[in-house]
Structure formats: structure tokens, C-alpha cells
Protein backbone atom coordinates (compact mmCIF):
# COMPACT_ATOMS: atom_id res chain seq x y z
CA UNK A 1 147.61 129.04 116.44
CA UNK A 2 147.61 125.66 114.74
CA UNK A 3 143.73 123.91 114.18
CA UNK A 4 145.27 120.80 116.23
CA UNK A 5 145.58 123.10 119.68
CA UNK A 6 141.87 123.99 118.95
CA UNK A 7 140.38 120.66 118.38
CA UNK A 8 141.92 119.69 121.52
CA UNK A 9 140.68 122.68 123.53
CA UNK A 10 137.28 121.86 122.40
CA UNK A 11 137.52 118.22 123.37
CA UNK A 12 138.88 119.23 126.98
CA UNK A 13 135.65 121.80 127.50
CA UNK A 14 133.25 119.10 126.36
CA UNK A 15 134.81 116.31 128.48
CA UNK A 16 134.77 118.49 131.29
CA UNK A 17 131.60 119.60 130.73
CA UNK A 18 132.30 123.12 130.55
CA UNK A 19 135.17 125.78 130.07
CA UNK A 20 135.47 126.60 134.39
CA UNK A 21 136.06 122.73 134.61
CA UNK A 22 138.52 122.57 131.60
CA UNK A 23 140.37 125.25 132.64
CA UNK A 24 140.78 123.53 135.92
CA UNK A 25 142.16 120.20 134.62
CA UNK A 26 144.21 121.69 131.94
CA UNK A 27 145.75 124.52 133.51
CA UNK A 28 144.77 126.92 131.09
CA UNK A 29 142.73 130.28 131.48
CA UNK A 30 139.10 129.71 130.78
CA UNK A 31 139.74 132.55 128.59
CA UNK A 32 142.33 131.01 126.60
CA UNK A 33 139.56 127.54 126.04
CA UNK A 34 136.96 130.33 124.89
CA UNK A 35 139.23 132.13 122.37
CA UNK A 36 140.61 128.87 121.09
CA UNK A 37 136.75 127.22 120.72
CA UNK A 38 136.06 130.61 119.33
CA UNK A 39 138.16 130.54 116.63
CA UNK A 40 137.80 126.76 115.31
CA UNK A 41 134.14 128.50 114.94
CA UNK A 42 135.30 130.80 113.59
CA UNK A 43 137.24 128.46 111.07
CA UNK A 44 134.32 125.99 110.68
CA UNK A 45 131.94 128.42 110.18
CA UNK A 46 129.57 126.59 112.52
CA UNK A 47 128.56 127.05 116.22
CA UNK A 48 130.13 124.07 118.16
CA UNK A 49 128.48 124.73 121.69
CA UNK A 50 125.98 126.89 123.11
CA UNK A 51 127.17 129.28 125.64
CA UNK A 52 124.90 130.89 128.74
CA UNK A 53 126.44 131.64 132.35
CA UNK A 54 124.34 128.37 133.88
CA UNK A 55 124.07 126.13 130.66
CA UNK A 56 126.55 124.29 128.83
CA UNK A 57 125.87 122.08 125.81
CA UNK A 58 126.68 121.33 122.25
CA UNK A 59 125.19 121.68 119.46
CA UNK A 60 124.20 119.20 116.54
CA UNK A 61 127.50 120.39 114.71
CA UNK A 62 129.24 119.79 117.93
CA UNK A 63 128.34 116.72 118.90
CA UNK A 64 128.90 115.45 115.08
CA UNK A 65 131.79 117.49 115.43
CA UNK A 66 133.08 116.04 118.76
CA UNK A 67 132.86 112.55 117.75
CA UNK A 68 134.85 112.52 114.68
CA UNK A 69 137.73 114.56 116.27
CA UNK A 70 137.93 112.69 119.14
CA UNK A 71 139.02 109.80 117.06
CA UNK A 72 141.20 112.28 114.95
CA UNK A 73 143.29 112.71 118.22
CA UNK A 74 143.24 109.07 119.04
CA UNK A 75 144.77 108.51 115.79
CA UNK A 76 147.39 111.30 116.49
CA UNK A 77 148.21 109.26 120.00
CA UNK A 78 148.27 106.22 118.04
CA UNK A 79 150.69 107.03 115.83
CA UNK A 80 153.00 108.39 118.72
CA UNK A 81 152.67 105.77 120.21
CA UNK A 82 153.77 103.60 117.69
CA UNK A 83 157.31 105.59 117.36
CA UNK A 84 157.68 104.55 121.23
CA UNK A 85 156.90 101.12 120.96
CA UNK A 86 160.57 99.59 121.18
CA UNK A 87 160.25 102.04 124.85
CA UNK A 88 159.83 99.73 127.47
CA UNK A 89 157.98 102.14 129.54
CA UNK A 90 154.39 103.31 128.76
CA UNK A 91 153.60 106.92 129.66
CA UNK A 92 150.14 109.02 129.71
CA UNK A 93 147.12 107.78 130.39
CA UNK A 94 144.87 105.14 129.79
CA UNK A 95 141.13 105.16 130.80
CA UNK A 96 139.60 102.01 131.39
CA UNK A 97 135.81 100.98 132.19
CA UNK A 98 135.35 97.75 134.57
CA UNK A 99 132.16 96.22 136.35
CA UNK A 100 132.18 96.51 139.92
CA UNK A 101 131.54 93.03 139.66
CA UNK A 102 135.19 92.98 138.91
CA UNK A 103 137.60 95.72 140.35
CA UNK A 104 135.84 94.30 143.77
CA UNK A 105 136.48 90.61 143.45
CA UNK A 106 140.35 88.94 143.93
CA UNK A 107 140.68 89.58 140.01
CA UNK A 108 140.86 93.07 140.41
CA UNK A 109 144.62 92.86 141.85
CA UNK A 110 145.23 92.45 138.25
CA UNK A 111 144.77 96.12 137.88
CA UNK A 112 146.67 97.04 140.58
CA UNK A 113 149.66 94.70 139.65
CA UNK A 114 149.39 96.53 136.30
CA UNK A 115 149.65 99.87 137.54
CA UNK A 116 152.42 98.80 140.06
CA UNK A 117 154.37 97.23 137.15
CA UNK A 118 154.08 100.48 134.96
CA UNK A 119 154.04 103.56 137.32
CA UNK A 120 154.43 106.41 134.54
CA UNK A 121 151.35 105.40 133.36
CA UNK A 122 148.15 106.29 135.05
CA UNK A 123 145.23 104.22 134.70
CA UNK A 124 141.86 106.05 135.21
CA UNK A 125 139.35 103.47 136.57
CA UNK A 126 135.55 104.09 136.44
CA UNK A 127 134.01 101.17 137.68
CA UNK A 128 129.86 101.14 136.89
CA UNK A 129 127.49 97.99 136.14
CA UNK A 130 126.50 99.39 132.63
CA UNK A 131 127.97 99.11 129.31
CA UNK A 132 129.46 102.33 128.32
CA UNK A 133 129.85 103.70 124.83
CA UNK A 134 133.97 103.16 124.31
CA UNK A 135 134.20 106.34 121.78
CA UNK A 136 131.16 108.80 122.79
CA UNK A 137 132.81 107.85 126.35
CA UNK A 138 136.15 108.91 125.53
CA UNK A 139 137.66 104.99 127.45
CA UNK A 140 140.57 103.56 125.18
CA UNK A 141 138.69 99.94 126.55
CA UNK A 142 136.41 98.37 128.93
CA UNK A 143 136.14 94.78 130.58
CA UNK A 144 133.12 93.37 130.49
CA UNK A 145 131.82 90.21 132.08
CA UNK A 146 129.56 88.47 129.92
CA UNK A 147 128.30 85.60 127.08
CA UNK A 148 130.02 88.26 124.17
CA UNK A 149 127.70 89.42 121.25
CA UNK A 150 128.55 90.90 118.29
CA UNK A 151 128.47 94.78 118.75
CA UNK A 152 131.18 96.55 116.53
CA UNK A 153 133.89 96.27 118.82
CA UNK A 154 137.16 94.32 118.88
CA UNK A 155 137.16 91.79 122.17
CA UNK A 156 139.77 89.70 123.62
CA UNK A 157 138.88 86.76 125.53
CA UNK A 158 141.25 87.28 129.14
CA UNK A 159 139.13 83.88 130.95
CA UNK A 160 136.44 81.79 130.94
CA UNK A 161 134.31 81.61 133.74
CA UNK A 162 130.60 80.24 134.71
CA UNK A 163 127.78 80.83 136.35
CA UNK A 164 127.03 79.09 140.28
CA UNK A 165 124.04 78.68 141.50
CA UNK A 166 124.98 78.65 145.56
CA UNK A 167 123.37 77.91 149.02
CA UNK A 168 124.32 77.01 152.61
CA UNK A 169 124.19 72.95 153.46
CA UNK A 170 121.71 73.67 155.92
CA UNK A 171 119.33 75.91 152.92
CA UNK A 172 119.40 72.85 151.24
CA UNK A 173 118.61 70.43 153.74
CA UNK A 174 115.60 72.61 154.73
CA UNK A 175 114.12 73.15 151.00
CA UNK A 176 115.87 69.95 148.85
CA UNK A 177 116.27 68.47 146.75
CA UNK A 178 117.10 70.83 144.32
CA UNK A 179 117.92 68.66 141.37
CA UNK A 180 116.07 70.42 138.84
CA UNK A 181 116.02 74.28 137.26
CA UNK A 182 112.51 74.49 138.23
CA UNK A 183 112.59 73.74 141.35
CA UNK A 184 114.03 76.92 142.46
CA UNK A 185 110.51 78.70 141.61
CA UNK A 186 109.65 77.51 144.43
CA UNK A 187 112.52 78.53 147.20
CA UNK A 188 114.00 82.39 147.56
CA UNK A 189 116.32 83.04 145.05
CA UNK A 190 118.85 86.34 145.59
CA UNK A 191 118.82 88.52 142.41
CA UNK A 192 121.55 90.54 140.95
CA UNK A 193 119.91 93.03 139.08
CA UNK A 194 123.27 92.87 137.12
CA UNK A 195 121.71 90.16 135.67
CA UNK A 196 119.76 90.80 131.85
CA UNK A 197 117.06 88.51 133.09
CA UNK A 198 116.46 89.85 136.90
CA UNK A 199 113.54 87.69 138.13
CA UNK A 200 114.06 85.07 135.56
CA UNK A 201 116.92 82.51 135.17
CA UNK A 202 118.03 80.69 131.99
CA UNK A 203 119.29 76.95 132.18
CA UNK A 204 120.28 74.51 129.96
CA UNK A 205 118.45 71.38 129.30
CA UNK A 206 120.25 68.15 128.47
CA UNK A 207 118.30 67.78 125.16
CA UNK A 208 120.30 70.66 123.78
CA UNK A 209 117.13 73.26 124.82
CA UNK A 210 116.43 75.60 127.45
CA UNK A 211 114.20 76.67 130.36
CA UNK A 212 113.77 79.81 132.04
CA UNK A 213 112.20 79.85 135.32
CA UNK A 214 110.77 82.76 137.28
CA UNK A 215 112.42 83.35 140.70
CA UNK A 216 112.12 86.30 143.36
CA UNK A 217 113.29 86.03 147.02
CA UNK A 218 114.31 88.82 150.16
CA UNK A 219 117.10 90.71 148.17
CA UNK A 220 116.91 92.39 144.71
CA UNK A 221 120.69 94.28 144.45
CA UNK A 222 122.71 95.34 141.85
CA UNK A 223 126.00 93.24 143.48
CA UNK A 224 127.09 89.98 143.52
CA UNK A 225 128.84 90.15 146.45
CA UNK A 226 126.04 91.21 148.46
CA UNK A 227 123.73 88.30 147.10
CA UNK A 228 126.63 86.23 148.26
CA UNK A 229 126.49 87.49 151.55
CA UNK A 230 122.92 86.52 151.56
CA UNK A 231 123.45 83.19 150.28
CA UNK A 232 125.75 82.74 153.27
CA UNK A 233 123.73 83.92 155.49
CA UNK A 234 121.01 81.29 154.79
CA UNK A 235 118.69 83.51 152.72
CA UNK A 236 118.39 81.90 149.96
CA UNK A 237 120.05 80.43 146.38
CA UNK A 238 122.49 83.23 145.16
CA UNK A 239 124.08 82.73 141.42
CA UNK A 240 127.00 84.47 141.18
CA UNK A 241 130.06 84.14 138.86
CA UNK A 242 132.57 81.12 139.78
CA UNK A 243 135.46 83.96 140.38
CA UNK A 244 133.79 85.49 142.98
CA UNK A 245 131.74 82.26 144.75
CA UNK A 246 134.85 79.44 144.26
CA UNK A 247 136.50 79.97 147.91
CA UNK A 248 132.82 79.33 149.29
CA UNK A 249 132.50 76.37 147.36
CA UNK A 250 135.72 75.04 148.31
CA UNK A 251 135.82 75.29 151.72
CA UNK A 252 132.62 73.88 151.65
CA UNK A 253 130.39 77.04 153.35
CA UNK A 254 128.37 76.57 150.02
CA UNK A 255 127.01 74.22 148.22
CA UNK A 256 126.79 74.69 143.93
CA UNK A 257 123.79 73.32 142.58
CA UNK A 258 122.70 72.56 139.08
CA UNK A 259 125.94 72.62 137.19
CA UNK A 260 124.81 70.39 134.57
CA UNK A 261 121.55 72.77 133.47
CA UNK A 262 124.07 76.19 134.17
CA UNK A 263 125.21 77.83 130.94
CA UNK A 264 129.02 77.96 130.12
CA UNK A 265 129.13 80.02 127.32
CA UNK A 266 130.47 83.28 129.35
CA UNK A 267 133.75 84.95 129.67
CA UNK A 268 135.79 87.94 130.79
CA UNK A 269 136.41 89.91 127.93
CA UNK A 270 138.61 93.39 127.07
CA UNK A 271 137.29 95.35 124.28
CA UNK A 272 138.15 98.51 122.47
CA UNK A 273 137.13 100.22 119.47
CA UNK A 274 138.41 98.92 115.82
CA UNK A 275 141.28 101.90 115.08
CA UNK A 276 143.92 101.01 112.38
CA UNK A 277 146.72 102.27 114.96
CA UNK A 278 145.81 100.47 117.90
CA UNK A 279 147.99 102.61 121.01
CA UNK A 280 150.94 100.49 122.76
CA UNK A 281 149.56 101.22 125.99
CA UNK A 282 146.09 99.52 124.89
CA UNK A 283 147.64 96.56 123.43
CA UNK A 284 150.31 96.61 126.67
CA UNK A 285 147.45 96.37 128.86
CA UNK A 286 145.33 94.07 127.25
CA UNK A 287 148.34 91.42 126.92
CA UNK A 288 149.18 91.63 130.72
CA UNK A 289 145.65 90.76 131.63
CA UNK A 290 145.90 87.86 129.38
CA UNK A 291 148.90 87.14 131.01
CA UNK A 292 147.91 87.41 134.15
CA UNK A 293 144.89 85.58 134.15
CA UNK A 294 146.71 82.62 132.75
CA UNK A 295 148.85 82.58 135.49
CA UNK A 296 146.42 83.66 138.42
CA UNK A 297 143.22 81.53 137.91
């Protein structure tokens, strides 16, 4: 048995947190996983995981183990993939990470036109408001909605987009003018707990500085959409990414406030981890949402 059909069946019973699990998703006996963890042990000369009948978990050597492998069989995927390049169709799988923020707002057809578009390859979704470790993770790449800083990995700008600050006409007629940032310390303000600042807000100045101003209203949630639904409801000032509060603000059920003190600097990014054989389907994927978004928004 080749060391290559071990390293995998190790990475399968640690992904799947456990050998019953593995077995399940790979179709192999739970035996088989054992023997083959066993003996890459057995080769290494090292314990990998620790094994009870109600625990599961890895050692130090495993996890150092686990993460250097991984990439090992990234590589290997990589190269493959490579050789099928000139193949118009992608095959396997691909395992993305995406804010709710975004597989829930009219952007996130992009993912379905993908998958409808390339049907042997399966995209596996996970859709969470935190930023996940790419490699520790085991996602080939994640989108993330943000104001990009430098963290390691390599990003691809797919849009720009900015920040609203919304409210009904008749939320402003009751608590206007709101001309200034600071003025909304002193009406309710929906928070996102999405948001890095929660009960503060950052705003521009003209001068070139900045101001951040304390707000708190009825709603703290971690979802833009249900601030939104707030904001139209009359409960207060929601701010909420331009993607998701635009049709509002055209058809004129909102009203955006303070776009010359609201930051610009964002953007909708896709990011992956720096690998000197970056996979076909990665770099497939990544070009169709920069594609797309060019011609959707």
C-alpha cells in the first residue's frame, strides 16, 4: 500500500472528525481507515491521533502533521489539474466559504449560474459570518465582503461596493435633519453585529479625518437583511451594503443619508491561499465571478 493512499485516509478521518464518519463519506470500512492510519504510524514512527470509543482527536504530531499534508494533496490536485486544463469541463469538487451576507442577497445567483454552467462540478457552499482559516479549513477559497487587509492570502477584487446608511421618508421627517455623522447618536440606529465596530460607526470627514460615533437602537442582529427590514419598517437608520439596500433606494421606500461622510474603500473580494499550482477549477471560478459581476451590477 502506497504512503499517498494513507495520507489521504488520514485526512478523510480528521475532516470527518472520526473514522465511523469517514468511513461513511468514503465508502470504505472503518477498518480499512484504521489499518491505513495505523500503518503511516507505523511508518512515521509517531502517534497521529488519539483513539478511545467516545473521543476523537489529534495529536501535536497530527495536527503538524495534518496541515502540511493537506497541502501535499492540494499540490497533487493541482498538478492534475493542470494536465486538464485545455478540458473544457471542470470535474470534482470545489469548497467555497461565503457570508450569508452574500449567498442571501441577488448576488448570490452568481453561484448558482456557476454551478448551472458547470454541472460535473460540485460546489460545496458553507455560508457563516466569520472568517474561516482557508487551509486549517480545508476551502480551496472564500468571498469575503470587506475594506481588504493584508493577511497572507491572494485576493481578487470581483466589485466595489459601499456602505448606506438608510431610513423611511417618514423616519426622517420625524427625527431630521440628519446632515451630520453625529447626529445619529441621537436617533435608533439598527446594528449588524456583522459589523467590526457593532455599537460604533466610522465616517469620513471632509478634512481627510474621521469620526466614530456611538449608536444603539431596538435591533442588535447578525443580518443585514433583517436590519433592513427594520429600517423599512420605520425602526430606525439601518447601514447596510449598497448590493443589498439599492432597490429600496431606488424605488424610493428609503432614503440614503450621509454619503459624503460614508467610507468607500470596501469591496467584494475572492481569496485563496498562495500555492505555486493554483487548481483550474479555482482559477475557473474565480474568473466567472469576475465576469459576472461585470456584467450583472
Amino acid at each position: 500500500m502506497d504512503t499517498l493512499t494513507r495520507i489521504r485516509a488520514f485526512i478523510d478521518v480528521v475532516e470527518a472528525e472520526g473514522f465511523s464518519a469517514a468511513a461513511r463519506k468514503t465508502g470504505r470500512s472503518k477498518a480499512l481507515l484504521s489499518k491505513y492510519v495505523r500503518e503511516l504510524e507505523d511508518e512515521l514512527g509517531a502517534l497521529l491521533l488519539n483513539r478511545t470509543t467516545r473521543q476523537f482527536s489529534m495529536t501535536e504530531a497530527g495536527h503538524i502533521y495534518y496541515r502540511s499534508a493537506a497541502d501535499i494533496l492540494k499540490e497533487i490536485e493541482s498538478l492534475a489539474d493542470l494536465v486538464r486544463e485545455n478540458n473544457a469541463d471542470l470535474k470534482g469538487r470545489l469548497k467555497v466559504s461565503v457570508p450569508r451576507t452574500f449567498i442571501d442577497a441577488d448576488i448570490g445567483q452568481s453561484l448558482i449560474d456557476f454551478a448551472v454552467e458547470n454541472p460535473d462540478l460540485s460546489l460545496d457552499i458553507v455560508a457563516e459570518d466569520r472568517f474561516v482559516d482557508l487551509i486549517e479549513e480545508g476551502f480551496d477559497l472564500a468571498i469575503r465582503i470587506t475594506r481588504l487587509e493584508d493577511s497572507g492570502l491572494i485576493a481578487r477584487k470581483l466589485a466595489d461596493f459601499r456602505i448606506y446608511a438608510l431610513a423611511t421618508p417618514d423616519f426622517v421627517k420625524k427625527h431630521g435633519p440628519l446632515d451630520h455623522p453625529q447626529d445619529l447618536s441621537r436617533v435608533p440606529v439598527l446594528i449588524d453585529t456583522n459589523s467590526r465596530g457593532h455599537n460604533t460607526a466610522r465616517f469620513n470627514l471632509p478634512d481627510g479625518g474621521g469620526v466614530s460615533v456611538a449608536v444603539n437602537g431596538p435591533i442588535e442582529v447578525n443580518s443585514p437583511q433583517a436590519t433592513l427590514r427594520g429600517a423599512r419598517a420605520g425602526l430606525g437608520v439601518a447601514m447596510i451594503p449598497d448590493f443589498i439596500g439599492r432597490p429600496y433606494v431606488d424605488s424610493g421606500e428609503l432614503i440614503p443619508l450621509l454619503e459624503d461622510f460614508l467610507p468607500n474603500d470596501r469591496g467584494i473580494y475572492a481569496v485563496y491561499p498562495h500555492r505555486r499550482y493554483l487548481p483550474a477549477k479555482v482559477r475557473s471560478f474565480v474568473d466567472y465571478l469576475h465576469a459576472w459581476f461585470r456584467k450583472n451590477t
